[in-house]
Protein backbone atom coordinates (compact mmCIF):
# COMPACT_ATOMS: atom_id res chain seq x y z
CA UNK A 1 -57.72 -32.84 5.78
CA UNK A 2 -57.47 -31.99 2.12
CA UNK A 3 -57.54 -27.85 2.75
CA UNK A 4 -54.43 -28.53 5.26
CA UNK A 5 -52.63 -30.08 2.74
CA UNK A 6 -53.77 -27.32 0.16
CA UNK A 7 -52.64 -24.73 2.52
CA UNK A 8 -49.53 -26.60 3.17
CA UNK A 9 -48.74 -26.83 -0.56
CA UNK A 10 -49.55 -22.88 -1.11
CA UNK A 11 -46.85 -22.25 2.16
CA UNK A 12 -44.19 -24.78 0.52
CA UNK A 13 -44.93 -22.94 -2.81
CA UNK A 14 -44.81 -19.72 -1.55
CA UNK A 15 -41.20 -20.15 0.65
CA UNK A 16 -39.73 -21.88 -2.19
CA UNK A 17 -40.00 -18.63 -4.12
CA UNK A 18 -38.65 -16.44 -1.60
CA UNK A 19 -35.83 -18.88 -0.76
CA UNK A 20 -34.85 -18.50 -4.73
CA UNK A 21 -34.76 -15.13 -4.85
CA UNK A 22 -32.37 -15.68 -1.48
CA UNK A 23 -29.96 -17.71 -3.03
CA UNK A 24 -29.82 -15.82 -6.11
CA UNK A 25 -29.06 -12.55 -4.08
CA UNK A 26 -26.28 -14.51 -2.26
CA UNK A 27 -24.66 -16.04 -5.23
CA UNK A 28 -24.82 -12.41 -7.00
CA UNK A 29 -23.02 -10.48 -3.52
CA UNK A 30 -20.52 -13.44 -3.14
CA UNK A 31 -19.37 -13.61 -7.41
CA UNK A 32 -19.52 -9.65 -7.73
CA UNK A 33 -16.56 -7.18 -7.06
CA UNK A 34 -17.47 -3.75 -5.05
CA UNK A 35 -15.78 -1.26 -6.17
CA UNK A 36 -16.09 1.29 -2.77
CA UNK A 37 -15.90 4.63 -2.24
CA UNK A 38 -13.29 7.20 -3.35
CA UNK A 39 -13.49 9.82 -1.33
CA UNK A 40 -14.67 10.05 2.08
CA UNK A 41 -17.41 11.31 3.17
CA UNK A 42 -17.52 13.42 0.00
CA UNK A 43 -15.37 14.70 -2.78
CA UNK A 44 -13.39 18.11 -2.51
CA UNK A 45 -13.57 18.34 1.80
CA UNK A 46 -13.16 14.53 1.70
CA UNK A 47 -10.14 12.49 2.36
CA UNK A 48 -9.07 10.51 -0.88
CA UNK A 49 -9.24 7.18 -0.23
CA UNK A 50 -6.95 4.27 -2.55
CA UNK A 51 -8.16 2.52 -5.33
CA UNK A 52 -10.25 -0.90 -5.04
CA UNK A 53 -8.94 -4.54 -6.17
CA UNK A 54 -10.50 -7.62 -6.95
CA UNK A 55 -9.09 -8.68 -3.74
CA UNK A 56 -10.24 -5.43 -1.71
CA UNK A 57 -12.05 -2.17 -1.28
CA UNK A 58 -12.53 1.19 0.98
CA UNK A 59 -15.28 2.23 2.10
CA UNK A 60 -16.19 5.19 4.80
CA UNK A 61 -16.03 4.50 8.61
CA UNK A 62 -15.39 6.43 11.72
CA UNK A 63 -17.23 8.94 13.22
CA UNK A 64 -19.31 11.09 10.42
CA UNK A 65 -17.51 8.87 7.97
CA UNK A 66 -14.64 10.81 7.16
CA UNK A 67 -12.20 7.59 7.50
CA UNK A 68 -11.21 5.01 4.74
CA UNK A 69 -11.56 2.19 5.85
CA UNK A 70 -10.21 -1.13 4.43
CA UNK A 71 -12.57 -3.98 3.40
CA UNK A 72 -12.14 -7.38 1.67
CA UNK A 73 -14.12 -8.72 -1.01
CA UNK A 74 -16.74 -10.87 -0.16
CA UNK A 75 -15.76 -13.89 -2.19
CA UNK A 76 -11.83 -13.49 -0.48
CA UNK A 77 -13.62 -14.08 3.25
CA UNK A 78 -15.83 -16.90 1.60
CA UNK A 79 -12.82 -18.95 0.39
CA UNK A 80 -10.58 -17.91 3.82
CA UNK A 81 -13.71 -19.31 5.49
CA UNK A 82 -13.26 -22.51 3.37
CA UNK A 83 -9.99 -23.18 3.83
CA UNK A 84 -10.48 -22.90 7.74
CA UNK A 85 -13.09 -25.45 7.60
CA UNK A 86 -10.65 -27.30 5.59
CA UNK A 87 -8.24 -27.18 7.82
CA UNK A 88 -9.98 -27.86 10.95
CA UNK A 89 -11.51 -31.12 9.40
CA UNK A 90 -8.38 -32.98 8.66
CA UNK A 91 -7.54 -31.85 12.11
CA UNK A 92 -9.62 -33.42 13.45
CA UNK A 93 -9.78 -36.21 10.99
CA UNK A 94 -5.91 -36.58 11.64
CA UNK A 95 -6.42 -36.50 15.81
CA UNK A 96 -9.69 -39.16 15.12
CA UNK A 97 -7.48 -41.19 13.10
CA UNK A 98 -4.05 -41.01 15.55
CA UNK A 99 -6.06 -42.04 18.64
CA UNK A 100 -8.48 -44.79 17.31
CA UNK A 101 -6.40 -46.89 14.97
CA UNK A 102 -3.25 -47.04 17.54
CA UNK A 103 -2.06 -50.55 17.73
């Protein structure tokens, strides 16, 4: 009984460090800015693509990635996804709300 717990202790020990270095990967892609590609797919035969913003970037698409295409920063689609939750909670908060406390 006491090598099962061992064993479940070395397990626990072992996905608690991977799950760290998880959330530290996902905190560092969501709080970091990419800055994209400038020409696509390479400089000189490439087409120029525009300049990145903290709110967006380019990077290459299409076939044989000669395309700019335009991308959002990943912490701008984190707080759009917050604001829909957000939103659809005092939904239905509101609709919870308007059909149980009717008098």
């Amino acid at each position: 009984m006491m090598s099962y717990i061992a064993l479940a202790a070395c397990i626990g020990i072992a996905l608690a460090a991977n799950v760290e270095h998880d959330v530290k990967s996902a905190v560092n892609e969501v709080t970091t800015t990419k800055d994209g590609d400038t020409y696509c797919p390479v400089p000189l035969v490439g087409t120029k693509c525009g300049t990145s913003s903290i709110f967006h970037y380019w990077k290459c698409c299409e076939e044989l990635n000669k395309e700019c295409c335009f991308r959002l920063q990943t912490w701008v689609w984190v707080v759009l996804a917050l604001f829909g939750v957000i939103f659809l909670a005092s939904f239905v908060i509101s609709l919870i709300r308007c059909v149980c406390c009717r008098k």
